[in-house]
Protein backbone atom coordinates (compact mmCIF):
# COMPACT_ATOMS: atom_id res chain seq x y z
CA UNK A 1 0.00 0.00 0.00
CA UNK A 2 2.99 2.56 0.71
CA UNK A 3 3.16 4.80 2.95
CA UNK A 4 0.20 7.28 3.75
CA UNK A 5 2.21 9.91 2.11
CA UNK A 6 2.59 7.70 -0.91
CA UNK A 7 -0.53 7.02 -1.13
CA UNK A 8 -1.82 10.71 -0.87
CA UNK A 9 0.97 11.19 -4.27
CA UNK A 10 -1.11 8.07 -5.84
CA UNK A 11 -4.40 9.46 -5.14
CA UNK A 12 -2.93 12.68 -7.22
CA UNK A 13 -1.56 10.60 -9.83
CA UNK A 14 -4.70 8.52 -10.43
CA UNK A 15 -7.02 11.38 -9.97
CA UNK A 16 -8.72 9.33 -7.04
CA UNK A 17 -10.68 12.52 -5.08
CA UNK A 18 -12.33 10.72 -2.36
CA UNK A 19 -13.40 7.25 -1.23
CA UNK A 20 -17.11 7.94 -3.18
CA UNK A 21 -15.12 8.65 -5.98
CA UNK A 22 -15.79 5.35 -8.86
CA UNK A 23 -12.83 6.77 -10.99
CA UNK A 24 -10.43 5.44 -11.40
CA UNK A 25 -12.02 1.92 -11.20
CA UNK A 26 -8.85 -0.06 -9.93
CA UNK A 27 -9.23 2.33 -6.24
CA UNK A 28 -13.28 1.82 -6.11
CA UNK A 29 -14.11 1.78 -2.54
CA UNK A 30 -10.28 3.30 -1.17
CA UNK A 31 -9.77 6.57 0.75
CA UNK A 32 -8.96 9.47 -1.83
CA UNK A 33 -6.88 12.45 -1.44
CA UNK A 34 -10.15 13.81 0.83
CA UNK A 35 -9.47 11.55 3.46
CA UNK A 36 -6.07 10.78 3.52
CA UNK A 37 -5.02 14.35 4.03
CA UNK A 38 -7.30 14.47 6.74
CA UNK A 39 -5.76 11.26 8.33
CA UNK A 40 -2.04 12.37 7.20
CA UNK A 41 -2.93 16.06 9.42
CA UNK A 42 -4.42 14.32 12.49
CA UNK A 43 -1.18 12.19 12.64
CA UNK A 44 1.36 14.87 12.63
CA UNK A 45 2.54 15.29 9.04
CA UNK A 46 2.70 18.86 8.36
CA UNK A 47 1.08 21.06 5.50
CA UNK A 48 4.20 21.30 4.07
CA UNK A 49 5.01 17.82 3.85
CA UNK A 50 1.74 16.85 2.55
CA UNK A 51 2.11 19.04 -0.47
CA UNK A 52 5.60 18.62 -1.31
CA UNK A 53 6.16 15.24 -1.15
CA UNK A 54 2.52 13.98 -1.77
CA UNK A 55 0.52 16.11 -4.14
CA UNK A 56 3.52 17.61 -5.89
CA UNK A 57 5.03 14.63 -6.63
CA UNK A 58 1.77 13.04 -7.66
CA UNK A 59 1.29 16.48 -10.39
CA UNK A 60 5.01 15.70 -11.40
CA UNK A 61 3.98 12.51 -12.65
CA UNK A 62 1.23 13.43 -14.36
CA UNK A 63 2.77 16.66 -16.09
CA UNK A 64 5.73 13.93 -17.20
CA UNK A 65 2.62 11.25 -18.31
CA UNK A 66 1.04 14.04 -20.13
CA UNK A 67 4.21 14.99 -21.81
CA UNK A 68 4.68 11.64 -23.07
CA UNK A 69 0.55 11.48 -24.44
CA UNK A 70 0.16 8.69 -21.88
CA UNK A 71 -2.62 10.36 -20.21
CA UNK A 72 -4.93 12.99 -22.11
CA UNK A 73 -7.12 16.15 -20.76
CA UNK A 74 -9.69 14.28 -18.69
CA UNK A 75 -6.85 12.75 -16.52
CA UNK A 76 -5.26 16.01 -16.12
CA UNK A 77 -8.88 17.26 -14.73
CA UNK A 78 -8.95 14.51 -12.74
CA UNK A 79 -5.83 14.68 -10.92
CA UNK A 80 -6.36 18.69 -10.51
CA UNK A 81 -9.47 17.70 -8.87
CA UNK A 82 -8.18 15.57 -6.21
CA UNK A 83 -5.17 18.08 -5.85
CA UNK A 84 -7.55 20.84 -5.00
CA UNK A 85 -9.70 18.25 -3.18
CA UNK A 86 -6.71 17.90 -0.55
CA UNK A 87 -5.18 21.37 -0.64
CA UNK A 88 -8.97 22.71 0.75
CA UNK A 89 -7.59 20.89 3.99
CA UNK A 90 -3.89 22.34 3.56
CA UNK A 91 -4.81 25.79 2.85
CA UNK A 92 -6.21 27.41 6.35
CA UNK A 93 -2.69 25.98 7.51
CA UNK A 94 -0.55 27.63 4.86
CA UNK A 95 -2.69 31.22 5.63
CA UNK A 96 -0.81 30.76 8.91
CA UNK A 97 2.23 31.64 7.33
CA UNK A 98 3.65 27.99 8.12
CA UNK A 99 4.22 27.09 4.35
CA UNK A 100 5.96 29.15 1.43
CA UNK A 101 5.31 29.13 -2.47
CA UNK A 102 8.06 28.40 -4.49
CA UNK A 103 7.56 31.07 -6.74
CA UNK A 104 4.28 33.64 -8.55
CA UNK A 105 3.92 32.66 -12.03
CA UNK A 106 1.17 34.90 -13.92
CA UNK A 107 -0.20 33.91 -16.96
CA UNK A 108 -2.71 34.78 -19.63
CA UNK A 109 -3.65 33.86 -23.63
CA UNK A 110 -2.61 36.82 -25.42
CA UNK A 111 -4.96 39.51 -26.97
CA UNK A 112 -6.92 38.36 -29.52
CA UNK A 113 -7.41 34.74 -28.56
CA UNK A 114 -9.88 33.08 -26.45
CA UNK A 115 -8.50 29.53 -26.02
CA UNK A 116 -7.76 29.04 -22.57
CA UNK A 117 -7.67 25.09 -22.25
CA UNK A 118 -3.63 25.02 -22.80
CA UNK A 119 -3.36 27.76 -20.18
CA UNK A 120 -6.10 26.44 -18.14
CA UNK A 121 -3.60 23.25 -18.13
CA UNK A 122 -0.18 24.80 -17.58
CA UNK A 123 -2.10 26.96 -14.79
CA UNK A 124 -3.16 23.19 -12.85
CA UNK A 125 -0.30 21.69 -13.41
CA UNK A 126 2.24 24.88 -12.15
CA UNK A 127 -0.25 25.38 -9.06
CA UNK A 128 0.03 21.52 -8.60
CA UNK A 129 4.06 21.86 -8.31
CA UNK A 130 4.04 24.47 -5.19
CA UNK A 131 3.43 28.39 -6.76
CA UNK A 132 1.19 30.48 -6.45
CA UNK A 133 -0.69 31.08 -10.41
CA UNK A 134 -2.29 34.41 -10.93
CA UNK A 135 -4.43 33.57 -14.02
CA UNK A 136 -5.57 36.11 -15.76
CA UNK A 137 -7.95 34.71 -18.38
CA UNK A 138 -7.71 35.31 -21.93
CA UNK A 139 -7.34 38.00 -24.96
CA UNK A 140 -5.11 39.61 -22.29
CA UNK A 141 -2.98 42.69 -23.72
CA UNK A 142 0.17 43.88 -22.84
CA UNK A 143 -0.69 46.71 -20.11
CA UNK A 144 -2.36 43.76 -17.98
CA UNK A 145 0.76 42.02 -17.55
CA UNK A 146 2.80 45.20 -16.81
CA UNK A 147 -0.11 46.54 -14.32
CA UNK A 148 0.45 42.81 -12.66
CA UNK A 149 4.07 42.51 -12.70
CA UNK A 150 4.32 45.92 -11.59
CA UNK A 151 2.47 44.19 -8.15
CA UNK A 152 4.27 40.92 -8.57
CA UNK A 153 7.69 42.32 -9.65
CA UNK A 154 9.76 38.69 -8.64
CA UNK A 155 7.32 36.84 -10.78
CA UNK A 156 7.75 34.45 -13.82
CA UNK A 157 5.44 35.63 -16.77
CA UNK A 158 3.71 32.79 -19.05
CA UNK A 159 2.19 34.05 -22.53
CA UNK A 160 -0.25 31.25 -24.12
CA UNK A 161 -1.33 31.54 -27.81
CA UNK A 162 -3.26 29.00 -30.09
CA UNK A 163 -3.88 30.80 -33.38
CA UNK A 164 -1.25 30.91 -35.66
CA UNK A 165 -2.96 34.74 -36.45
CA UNK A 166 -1.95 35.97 -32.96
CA UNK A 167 1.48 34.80 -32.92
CA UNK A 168 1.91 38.84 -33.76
CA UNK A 169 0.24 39.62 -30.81
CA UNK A 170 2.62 37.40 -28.41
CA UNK A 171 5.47 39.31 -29.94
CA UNK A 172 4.30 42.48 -28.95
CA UNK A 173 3.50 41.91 -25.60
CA UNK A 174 7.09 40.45 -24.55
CA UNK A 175 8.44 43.51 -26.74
CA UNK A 176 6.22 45.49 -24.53
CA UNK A 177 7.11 43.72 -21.02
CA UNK A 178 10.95 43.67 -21.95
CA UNK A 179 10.78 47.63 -22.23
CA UNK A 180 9.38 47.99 -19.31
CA UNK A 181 10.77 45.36 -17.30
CA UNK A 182 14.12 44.30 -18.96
CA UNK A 183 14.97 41.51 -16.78
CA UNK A 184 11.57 39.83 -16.41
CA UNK A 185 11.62 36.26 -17.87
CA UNK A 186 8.82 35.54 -20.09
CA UNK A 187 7.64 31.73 -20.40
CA UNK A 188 5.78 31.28 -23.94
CA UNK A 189 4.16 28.06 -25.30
CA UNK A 190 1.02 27.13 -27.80
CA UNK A 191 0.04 24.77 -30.64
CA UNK A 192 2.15 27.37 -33.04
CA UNK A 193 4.47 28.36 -31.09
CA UNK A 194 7.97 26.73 -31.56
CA UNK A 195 11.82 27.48 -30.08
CA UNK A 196 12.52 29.42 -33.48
CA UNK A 197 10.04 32.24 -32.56
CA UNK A 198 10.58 32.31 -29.21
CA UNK A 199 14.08 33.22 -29.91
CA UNK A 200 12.90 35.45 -32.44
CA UNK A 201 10.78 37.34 -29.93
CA UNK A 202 13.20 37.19 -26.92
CA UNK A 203 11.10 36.07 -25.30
CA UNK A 204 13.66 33.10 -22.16
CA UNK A 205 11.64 29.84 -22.86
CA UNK A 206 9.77 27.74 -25.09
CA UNK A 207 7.80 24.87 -23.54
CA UNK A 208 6.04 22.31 -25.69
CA UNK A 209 3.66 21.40 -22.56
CA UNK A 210 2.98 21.84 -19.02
CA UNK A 211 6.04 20.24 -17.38
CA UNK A 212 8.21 22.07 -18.92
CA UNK A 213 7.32 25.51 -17.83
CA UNK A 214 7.47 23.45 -14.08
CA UNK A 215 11.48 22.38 -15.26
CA UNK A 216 12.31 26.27 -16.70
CA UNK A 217 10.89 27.70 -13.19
CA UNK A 218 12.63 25.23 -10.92
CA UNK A 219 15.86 25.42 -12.59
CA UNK A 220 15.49 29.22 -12.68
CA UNK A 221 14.57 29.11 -8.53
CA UNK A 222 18.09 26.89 -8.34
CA UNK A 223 19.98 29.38 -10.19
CA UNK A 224 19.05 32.17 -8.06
């Protein structure tokens, strides 16, 4: 069975939210990630604990599966689910001040397009590895990242785009955030969107899917 900690990460991983939960049907009738945090608290583990080496891990492993099309959207949905299932019990704890983000990552689909599924995605799957996302929404222009990172001035910014018609658009706003703020890194990634152009752009990084804006943050939290 592992360890309740382990199974907490599983419960993540397998998008198992609670024990009434029939998906997925190999844990039908088992505690989810309701109950175990619950039990995992009134034994001792700490907040922190819980969510670093339970449901991060268990969103690590299914950014990586998701990477590798071995799971698809619905998983994804699923193991968000149970993540926010358990963190409803972690977060009075961590408005104690007993827990720190890793990082603020804000992110947004740039002005003039309204897909929001890849960023709705990267957004889970970020929030599921320990920062703190400030999401805001779609057909986002440049001034609303500058009025945020103005606010958030040590975050990482994350630019989404799906139409090949506002790939302009994307280029505009990190020429637009790099005036203003010179040294802010800017994360980009979208069907479109390839390492080419985001060198073309300036804009730091190009991720292909959700993990990989996880990998350019941590790396860039090692560095500093």
């Amino acid at each position: 069975m592992g360890t309740l900690i382990e199974r907490i990460s599983d419960c993540i991983e397998f998008g198992k939210i609670n024990k009434a939960a029939p998906y997925p049907p190999n844990m039908k009738d088992q505690d989810g990630a309701d109950e175990l945090t619950i039990q995992a608290l009134a034994e001792g583990f700490t907040a922190n604990d819980i969510l670093s080496k339970g449901l991060i891990i268990g969103m690590e492993k299914v950014g990586v599966k998701f990477r590798e099309n071995k799971v698809f959207v619905p998983q994804v949905l699923m193991s968000a689910k149970a993540m926010n299932t358990a963190m409803a019990h972690l977060k009075p704890l961590f408005a104690e001040g007993n827990t720190e983000k890793k990082g603020i990552f804000i992110i947004g689909t740039v002005a003039g397009d309204l897909h929001d599924i890849g960023k709705n995605l990267v957004s889970m799957i970020v929030e599921g590895n320990g920062y703190e996302v400030i999401d805001l929404g779609t057909d986002v222009p440049a001034k609303k990242f500058i009025d945020t990172i103005e606010q958030f001035p040590k975050a990482i910014v994350g630019l989404s785009s799906l139409l090949t018609t506002t790939m302009a658009s994307m280029e505009n706003i990190v020429k637009e955030i790099k005036t203003v703020y010179p040294n802010q890194k800017v994360t980009i990634g979208g069907a479109p969107i390839t390492q080419d152009f985001c060198e073309k752009i300036g804009a730091d990084n190009f991720s292909a899917d959700p993990q990989g804006v996880v990998e350019y943050m941590n790396n860039l939290r090692k560095s500093a």
